[in-house]
N, C-alpha and C. Protein backbone atom coordinates (compact mmCIF):
# COMPACT_ATOMS: atom_id res chain seq x y z
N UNK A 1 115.20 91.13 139.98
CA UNK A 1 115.16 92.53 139.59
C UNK A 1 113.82 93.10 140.07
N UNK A 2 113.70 94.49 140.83
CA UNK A 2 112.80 94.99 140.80
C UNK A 2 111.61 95.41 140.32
N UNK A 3 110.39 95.47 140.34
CA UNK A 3 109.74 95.92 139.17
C UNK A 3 110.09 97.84 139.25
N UNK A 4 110.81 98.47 139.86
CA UNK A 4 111.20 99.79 139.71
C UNK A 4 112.33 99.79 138.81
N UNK A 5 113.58 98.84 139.00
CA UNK A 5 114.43 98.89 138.07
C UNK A 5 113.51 98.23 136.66
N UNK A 6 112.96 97.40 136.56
CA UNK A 6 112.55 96.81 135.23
C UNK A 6 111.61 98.04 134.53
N UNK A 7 111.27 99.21 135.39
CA UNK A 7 110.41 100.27 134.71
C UNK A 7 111.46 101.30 133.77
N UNK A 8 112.86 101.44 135.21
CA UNK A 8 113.13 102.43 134.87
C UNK A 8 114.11 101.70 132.95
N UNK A 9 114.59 100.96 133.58
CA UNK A 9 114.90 99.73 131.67
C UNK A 9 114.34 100.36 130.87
N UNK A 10 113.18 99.76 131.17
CA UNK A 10 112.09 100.43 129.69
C UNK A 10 111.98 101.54 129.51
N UNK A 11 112.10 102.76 130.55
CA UNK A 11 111.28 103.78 129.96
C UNK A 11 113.19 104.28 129.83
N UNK A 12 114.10 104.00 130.07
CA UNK A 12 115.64 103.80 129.05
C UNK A 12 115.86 103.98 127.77
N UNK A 13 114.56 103.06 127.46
CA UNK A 13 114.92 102.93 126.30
C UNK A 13 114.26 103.51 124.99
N UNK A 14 113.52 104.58 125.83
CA UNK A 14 112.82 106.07 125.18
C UNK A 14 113.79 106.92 125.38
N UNK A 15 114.47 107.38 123.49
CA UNK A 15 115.43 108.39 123.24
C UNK A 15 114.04 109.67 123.58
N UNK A 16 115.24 110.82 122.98
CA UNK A 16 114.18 112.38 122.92
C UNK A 16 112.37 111.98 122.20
N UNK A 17 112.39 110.84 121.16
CA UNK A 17 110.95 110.62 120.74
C UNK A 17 110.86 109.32 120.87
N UNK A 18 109.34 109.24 120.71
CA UNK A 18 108.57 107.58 120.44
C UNK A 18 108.17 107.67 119.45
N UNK A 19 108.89 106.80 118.51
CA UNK A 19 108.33 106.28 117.11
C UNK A 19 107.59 104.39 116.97
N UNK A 20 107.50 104.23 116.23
CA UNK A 20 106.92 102.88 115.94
C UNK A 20 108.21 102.03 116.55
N UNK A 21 109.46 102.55 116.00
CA UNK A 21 110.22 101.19 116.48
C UNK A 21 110.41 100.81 117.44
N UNK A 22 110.33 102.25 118.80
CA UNK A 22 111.04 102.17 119.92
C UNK A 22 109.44 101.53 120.79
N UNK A 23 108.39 101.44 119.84
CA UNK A 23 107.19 100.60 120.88
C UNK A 23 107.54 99.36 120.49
N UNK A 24 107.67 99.16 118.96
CA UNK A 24 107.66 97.78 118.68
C UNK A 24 109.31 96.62 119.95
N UNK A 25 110.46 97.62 119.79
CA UNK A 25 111.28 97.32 121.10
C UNK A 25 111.14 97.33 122.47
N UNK A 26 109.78 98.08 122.76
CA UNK A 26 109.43 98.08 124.15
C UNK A 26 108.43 96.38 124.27
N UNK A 27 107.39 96.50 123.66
CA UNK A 27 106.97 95.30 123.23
C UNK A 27 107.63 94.11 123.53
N UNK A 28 108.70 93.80 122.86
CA UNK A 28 109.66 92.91 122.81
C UNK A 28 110.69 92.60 123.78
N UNK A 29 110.55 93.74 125.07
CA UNK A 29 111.39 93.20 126.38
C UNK A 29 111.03 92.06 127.06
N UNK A 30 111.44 90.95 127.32
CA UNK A 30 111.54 89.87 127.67
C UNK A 30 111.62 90.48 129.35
N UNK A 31 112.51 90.92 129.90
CA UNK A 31 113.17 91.50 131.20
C UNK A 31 111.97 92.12 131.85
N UNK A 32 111.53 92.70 131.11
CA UNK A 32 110.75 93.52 131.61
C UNK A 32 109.13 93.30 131.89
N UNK A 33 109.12 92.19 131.65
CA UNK A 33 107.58 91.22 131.40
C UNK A 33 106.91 91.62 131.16
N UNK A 34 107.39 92.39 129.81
CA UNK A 34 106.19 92.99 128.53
C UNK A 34 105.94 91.98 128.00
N UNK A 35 106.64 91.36 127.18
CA UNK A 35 106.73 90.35 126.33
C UNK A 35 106.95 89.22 127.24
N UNK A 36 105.83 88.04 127.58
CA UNK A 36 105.83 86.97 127.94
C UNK A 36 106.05 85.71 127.34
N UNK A 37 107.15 85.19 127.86
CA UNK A 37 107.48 83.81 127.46
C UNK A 37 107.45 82.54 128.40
N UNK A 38 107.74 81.47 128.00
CA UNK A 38 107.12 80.25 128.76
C UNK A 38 105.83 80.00 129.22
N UNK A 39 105.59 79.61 130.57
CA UNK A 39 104.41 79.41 130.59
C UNK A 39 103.19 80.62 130.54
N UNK A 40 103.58 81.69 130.53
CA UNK A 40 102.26 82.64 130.28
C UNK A 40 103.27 82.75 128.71
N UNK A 41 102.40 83.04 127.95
CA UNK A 41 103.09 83.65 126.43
C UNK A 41 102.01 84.68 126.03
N UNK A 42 102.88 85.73 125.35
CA UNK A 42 102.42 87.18 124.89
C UNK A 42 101.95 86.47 123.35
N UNK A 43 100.88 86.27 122.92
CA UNK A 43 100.17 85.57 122.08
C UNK A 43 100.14 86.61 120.30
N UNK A 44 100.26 87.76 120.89
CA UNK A 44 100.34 88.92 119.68
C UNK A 44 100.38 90.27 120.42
N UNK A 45 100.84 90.95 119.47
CA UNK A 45 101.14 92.66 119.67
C UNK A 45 100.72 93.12 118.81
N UNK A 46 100.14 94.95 119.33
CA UNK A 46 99.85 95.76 118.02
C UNK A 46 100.68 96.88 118.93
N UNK A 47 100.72 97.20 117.52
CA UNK A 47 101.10 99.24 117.54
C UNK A 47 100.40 99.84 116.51
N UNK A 48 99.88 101.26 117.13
CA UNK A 48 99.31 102.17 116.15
C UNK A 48 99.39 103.58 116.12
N UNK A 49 99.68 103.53 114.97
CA UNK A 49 100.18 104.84 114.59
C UNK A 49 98.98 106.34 114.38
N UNK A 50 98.89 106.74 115.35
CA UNK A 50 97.37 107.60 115.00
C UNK A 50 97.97 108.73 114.68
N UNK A 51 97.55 109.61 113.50
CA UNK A 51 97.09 110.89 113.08
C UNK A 51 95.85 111.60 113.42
N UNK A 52 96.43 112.82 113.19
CA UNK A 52 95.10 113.83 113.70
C UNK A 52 94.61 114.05 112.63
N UNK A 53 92.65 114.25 112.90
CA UNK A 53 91.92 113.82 112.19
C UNK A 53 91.92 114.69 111.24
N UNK A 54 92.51 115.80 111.18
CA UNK A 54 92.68 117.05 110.04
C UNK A 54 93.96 116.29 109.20
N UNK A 55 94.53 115.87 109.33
CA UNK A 55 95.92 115.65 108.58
C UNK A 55 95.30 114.99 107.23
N UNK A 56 94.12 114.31 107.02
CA UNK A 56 93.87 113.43 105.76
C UNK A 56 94.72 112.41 105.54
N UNK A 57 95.44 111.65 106.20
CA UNK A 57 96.92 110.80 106.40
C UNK A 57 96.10 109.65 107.35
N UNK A 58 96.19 108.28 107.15
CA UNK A 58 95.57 107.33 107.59
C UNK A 58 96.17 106.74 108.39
N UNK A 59 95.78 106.36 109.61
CA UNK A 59 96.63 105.68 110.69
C UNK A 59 96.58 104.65 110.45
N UNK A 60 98.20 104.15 110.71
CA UNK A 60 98.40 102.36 110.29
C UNK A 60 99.08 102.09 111.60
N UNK A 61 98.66 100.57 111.72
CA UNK A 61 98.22 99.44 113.04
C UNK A 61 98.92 98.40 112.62
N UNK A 62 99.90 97.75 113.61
CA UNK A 62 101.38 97.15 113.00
C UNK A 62 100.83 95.90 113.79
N UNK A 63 100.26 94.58 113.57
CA UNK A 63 100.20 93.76 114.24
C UNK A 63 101.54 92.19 113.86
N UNK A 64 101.32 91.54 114.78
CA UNK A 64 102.19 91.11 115.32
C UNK A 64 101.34 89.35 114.12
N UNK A 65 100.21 89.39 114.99
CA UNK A 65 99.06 87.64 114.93
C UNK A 65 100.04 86.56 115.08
N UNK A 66 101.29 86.61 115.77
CA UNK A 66 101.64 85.32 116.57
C UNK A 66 102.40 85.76 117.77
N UNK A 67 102.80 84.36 118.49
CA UNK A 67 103.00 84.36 119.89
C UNK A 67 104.89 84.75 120.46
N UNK A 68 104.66 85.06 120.66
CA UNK A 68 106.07 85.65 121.31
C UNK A 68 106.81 86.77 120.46
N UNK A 69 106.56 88.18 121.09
CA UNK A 69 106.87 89.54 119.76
C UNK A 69 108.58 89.58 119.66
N UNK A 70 109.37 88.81 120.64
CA UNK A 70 110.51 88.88 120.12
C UNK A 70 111.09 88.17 118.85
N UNK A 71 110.37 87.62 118.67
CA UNK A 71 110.99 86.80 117.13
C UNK A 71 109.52 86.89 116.18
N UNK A 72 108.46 87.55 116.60
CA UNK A 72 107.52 87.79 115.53
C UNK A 72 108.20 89.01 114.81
N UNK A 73 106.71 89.19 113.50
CA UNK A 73 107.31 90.36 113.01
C UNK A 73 105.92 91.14 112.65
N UNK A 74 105.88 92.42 112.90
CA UNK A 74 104.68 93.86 112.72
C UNK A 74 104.58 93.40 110.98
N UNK A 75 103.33 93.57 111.01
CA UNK A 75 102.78 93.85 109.84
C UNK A 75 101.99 94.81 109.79
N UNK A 76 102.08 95.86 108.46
CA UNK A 76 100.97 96.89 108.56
C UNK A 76 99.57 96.58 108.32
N UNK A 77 98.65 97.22 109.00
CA UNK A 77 97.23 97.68 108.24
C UNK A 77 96.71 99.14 108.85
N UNK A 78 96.19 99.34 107.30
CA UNK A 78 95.26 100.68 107.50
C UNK A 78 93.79 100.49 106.69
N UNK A 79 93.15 101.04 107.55
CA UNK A 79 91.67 101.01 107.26
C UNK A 79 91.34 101.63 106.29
N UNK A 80 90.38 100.78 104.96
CA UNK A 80 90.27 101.80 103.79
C UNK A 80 88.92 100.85 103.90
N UNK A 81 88.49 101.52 102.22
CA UNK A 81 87.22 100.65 101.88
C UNK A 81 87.72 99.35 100.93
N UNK A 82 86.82 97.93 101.45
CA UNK A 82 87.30 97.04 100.75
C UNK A 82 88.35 96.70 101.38
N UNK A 83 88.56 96.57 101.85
CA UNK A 83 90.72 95.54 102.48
C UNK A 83 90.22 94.15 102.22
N UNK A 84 91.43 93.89 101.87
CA UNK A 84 91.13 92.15 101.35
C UNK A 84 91.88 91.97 102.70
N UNK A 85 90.76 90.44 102.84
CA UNK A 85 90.76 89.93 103.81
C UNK A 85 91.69 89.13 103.92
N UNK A 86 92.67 88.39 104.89
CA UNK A 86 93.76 87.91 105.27
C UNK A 86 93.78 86.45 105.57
N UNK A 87 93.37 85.33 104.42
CA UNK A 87 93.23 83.87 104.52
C UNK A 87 94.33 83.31 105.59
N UNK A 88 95.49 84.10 105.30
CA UNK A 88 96.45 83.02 106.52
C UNK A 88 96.35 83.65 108.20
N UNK A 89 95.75 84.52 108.70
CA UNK A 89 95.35 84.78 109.86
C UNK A 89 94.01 84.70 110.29
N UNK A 90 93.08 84.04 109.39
CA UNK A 90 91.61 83.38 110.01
C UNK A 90 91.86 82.08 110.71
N UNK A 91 91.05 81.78 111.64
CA UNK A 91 91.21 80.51 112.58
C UNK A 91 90.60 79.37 110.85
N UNK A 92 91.01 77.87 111.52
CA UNK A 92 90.90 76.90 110.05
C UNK A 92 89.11 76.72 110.43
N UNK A 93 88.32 76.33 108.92
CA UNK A 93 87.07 76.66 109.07
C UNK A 93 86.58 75.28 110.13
N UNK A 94 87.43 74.03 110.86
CA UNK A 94 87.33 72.88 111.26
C UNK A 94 87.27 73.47 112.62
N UNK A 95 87.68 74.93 113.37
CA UNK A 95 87.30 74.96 114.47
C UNK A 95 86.09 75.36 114.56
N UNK A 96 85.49 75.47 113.64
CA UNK A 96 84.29 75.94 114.04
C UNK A 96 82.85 74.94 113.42
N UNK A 97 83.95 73.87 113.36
CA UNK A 97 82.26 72.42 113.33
C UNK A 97 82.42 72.05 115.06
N UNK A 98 81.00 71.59 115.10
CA UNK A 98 81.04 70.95 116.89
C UNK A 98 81.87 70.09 116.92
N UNK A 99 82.72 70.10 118.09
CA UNK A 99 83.47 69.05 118.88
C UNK A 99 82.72 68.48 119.06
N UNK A 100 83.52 66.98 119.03
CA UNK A 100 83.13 65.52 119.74
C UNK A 100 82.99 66.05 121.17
N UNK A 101 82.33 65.20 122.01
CA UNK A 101 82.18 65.14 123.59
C UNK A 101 83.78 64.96 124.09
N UNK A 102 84.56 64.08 123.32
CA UNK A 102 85.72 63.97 124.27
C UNK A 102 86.47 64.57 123.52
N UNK A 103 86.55 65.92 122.79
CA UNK A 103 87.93 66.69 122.54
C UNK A 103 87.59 67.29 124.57
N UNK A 104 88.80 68.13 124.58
CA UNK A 104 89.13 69.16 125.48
C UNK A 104 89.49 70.12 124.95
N UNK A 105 89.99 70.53 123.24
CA UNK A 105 90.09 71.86 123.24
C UNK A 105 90.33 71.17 121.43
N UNK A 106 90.15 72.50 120.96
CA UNK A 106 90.31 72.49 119.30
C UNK A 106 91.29 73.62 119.09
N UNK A 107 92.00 73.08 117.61
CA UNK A 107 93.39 73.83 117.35
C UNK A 107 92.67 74.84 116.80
N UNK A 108 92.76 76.03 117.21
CA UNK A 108 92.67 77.17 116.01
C UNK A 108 93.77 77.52 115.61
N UNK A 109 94.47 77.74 115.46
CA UNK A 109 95.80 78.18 115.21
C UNK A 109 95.89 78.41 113.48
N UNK A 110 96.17 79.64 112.91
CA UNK A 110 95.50 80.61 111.98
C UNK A 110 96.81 79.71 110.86
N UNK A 111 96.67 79.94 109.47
CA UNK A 111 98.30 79.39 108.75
C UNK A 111 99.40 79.90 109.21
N UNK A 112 99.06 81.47 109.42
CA UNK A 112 100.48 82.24 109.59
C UNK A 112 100.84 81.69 111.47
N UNK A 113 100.80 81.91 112.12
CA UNK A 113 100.52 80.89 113.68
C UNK A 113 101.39 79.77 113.57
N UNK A 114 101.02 78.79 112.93
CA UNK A 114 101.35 77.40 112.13
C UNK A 114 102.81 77.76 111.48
N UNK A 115 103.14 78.21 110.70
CA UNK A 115 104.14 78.41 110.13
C UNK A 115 104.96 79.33 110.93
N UNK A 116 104.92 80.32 111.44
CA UNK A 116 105.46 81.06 112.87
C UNK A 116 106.34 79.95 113.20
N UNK A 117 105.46 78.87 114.32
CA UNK A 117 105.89 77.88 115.09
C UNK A 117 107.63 77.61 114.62
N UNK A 118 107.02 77.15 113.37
CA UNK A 118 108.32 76.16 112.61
C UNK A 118 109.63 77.08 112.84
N UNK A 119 108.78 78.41 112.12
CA UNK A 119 110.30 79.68 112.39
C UNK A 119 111.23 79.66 113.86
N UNK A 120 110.21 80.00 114.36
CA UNK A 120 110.28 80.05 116.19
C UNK A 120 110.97 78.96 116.43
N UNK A 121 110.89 77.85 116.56
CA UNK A 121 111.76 76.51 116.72
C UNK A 121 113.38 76.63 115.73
N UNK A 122 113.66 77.27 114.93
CA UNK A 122 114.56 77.31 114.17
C UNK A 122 115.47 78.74 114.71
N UNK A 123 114.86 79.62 115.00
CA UNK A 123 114.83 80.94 115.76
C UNK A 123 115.80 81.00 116.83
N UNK A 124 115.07 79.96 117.71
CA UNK A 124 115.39 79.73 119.26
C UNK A 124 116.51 78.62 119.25
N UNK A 125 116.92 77.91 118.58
CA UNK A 125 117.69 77.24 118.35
C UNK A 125 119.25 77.11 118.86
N UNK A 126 119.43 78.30 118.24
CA UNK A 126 120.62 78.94 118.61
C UNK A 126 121.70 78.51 117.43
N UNK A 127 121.36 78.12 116.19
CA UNK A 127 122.11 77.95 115.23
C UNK A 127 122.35 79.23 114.57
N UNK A 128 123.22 79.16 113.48
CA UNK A 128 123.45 80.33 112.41
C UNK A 128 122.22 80.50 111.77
N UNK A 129 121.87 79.40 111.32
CA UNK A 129 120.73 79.78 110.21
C UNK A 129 119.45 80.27 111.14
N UNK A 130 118.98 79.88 112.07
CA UNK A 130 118.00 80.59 113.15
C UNK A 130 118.50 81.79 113.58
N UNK A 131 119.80 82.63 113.69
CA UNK A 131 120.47 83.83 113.71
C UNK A 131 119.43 84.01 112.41
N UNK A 132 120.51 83.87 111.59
CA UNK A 132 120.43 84.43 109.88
C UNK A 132 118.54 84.70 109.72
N UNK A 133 117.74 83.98 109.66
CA UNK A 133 116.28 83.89 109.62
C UNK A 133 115.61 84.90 110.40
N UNK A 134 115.99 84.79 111.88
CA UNK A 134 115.84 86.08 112.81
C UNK A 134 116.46 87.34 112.05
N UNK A 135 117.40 87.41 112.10
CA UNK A 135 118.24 88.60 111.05
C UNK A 135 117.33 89.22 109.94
N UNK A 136 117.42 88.52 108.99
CA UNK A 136 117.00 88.66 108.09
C UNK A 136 115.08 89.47 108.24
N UNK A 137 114.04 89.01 108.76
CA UNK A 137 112.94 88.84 109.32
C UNK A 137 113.04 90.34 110.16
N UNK A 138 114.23 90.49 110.98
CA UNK A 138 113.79 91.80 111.46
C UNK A 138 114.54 92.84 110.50
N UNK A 139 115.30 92.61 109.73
CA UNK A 139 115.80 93.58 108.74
C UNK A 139 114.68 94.18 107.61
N UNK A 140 114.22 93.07 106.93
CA UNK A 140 112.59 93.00 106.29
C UNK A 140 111.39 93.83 107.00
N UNK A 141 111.81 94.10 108.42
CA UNK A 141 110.36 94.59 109.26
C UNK A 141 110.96 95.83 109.08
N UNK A 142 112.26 96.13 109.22
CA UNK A 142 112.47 97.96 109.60
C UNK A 142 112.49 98.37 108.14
N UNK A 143 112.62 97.77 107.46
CA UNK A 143 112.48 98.42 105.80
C UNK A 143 110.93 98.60 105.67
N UNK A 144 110.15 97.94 106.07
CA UNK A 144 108.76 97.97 105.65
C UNK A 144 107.94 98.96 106.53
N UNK A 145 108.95 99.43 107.87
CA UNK A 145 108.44 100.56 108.70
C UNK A 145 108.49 101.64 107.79
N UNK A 146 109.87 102.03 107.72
CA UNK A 146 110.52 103.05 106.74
C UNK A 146 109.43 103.05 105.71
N UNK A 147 109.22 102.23 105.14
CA UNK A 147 108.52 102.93 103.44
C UNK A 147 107.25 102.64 103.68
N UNK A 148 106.48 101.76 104.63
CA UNK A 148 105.00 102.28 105.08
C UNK A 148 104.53 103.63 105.24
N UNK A 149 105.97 104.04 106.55
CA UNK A 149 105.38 105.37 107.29
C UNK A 149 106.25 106.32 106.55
N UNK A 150 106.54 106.10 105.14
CA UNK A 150 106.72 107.43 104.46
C UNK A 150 105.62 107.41 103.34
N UNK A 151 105.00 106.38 103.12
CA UNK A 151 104.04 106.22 102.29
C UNK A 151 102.81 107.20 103.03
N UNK A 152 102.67 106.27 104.37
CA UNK A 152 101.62 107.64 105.32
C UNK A 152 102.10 108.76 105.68
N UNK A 153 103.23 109.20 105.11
CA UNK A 153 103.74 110.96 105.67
C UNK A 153 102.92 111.18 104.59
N UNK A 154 103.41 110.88 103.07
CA UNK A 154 103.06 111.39 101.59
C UNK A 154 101.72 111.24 101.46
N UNK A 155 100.98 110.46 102.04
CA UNK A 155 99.26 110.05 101.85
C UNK A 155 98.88 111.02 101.10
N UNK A 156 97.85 110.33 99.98
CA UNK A 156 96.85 111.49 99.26
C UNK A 156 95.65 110.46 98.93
N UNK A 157 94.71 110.74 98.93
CA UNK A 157 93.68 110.24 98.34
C UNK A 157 93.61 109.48 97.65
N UNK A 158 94.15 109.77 96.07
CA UNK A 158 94.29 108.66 95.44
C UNK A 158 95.26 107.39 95.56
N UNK A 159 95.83 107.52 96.86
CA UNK A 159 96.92 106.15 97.13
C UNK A 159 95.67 105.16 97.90
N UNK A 160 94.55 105.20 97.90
CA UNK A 160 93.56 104.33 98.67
C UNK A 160 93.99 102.82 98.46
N UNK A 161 93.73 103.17 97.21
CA UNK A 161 93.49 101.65 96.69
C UNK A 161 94.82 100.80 97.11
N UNK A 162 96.30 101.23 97.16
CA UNK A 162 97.13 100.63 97.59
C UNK A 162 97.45 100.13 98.58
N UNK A 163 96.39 100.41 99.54
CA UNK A 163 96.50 99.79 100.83
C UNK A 163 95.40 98.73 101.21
N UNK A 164 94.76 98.29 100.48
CA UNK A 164 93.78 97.11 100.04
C UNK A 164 94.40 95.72 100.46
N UNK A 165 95.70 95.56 99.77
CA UNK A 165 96.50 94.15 100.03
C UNK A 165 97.37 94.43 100.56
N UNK A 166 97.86 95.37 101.58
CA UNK A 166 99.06 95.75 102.09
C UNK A 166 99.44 94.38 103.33
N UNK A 167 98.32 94.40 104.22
CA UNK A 167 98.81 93.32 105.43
C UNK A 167 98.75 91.90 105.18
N UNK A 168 98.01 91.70 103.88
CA UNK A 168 97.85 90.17 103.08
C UNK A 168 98.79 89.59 102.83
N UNK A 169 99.39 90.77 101.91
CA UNK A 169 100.74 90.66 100.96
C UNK A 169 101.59 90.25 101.96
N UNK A 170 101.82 91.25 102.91
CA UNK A 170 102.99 90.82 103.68
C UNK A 170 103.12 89.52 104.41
N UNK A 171 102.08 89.57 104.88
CA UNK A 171 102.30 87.85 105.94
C UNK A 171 102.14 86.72 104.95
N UNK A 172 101.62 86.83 104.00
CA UNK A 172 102.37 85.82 102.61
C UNK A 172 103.57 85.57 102.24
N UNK A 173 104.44 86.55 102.54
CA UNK A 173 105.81 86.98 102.24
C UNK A 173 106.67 86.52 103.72
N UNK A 174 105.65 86.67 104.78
CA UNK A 174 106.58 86.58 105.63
C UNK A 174 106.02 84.85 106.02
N UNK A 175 105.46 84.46 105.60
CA UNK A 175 104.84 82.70 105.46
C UNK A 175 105.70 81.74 105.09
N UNK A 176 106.34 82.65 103.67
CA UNK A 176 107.02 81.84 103.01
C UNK A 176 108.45 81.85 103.52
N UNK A 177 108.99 82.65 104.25
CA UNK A 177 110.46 82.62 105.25
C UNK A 177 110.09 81.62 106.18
N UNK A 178 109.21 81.58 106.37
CA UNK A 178 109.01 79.94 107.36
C UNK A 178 109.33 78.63 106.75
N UNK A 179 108.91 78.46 105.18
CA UNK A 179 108.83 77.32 104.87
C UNK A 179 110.26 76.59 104.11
């Protein structure tokens, strides 16, 4: 395939607007070698949602933090004061003692990464229940678009504090569909 036909694909698959989903689906073209698999791999994705700076409405940033965006899943964050910090997407604190002389490379690979994997192998499979898991995982993501980005239409001031554990919460939630 061309890289002219593989453009004109993608930009296909922009109806009359661009919303979050139709990047998070552009993202995720395999065909189109957005989304890299095998030996190069697309390692994580973001999308972000920016408002204008008069609106008082906080832009939220949909990241991906594992490898291949077709079977990952967007998680929100928006910048407030205080955001609790995200234990299962820090590298483990063991990559960062000195290597021996004869490693060649140290695992960082974050919890949520780690647990990904397992999904991903179950995912790719090609069974029901790797359907069903995939299924399920992206059904969970478009519900959490929906009531994020109506939460940021409605934004007011005093909703601050609710967005503190928003991207924590979720990849906890989405941790435990791995296990």
């Amino acid at each position: 395939m061309t890289s002219a036909v593989v453009c004109f694909n993608i930009v296909s698959m922009v109806t009359d607007t661009v919303d979050v989903d139709t990047v998070m689906d552009i993202l995720r073209n395999e065909e189109g070698s957005v989304n890299f698999v095998g030996e190069l791999l697309t390692m994580g994705s973001q999308v972000s949602v920016l408002q204008p700076c008069t609106s008082g409405r906080p832009c939220c940033h949909w990241f991906t933090a594992t490898p291949n965006t077709r079977y990952s899943v967007f998680k929100p964050f928006i910048f407030c004061d205080a955001p609790k910090l995200c234990k299962w997407t820090v590298s483990s604190a063991s990559a960062e003692r000195p290597r021996a002389t004869f490693q060649s490379s140290i695992d960082r690979r974050h919890a949520l990464y780690r647990a990904h994997e397992r999904g991903l192998l179950l995912m790719e499979s090609g069974t029901s229940a790797g359907s069903q898991l995939h299924g399920t995982l992206r059904q969970l993501e478009g519900q959490c678009v929906r009531e994020v980005m109506d939460f940021v239409r409605s934004y007011r001031d005093t909703d601050a504090g609710e967005t503190r554990d928003l991207f924590s919460d979720i990849v906890e939630s989405e941790i435990k569909f791995y296990s």
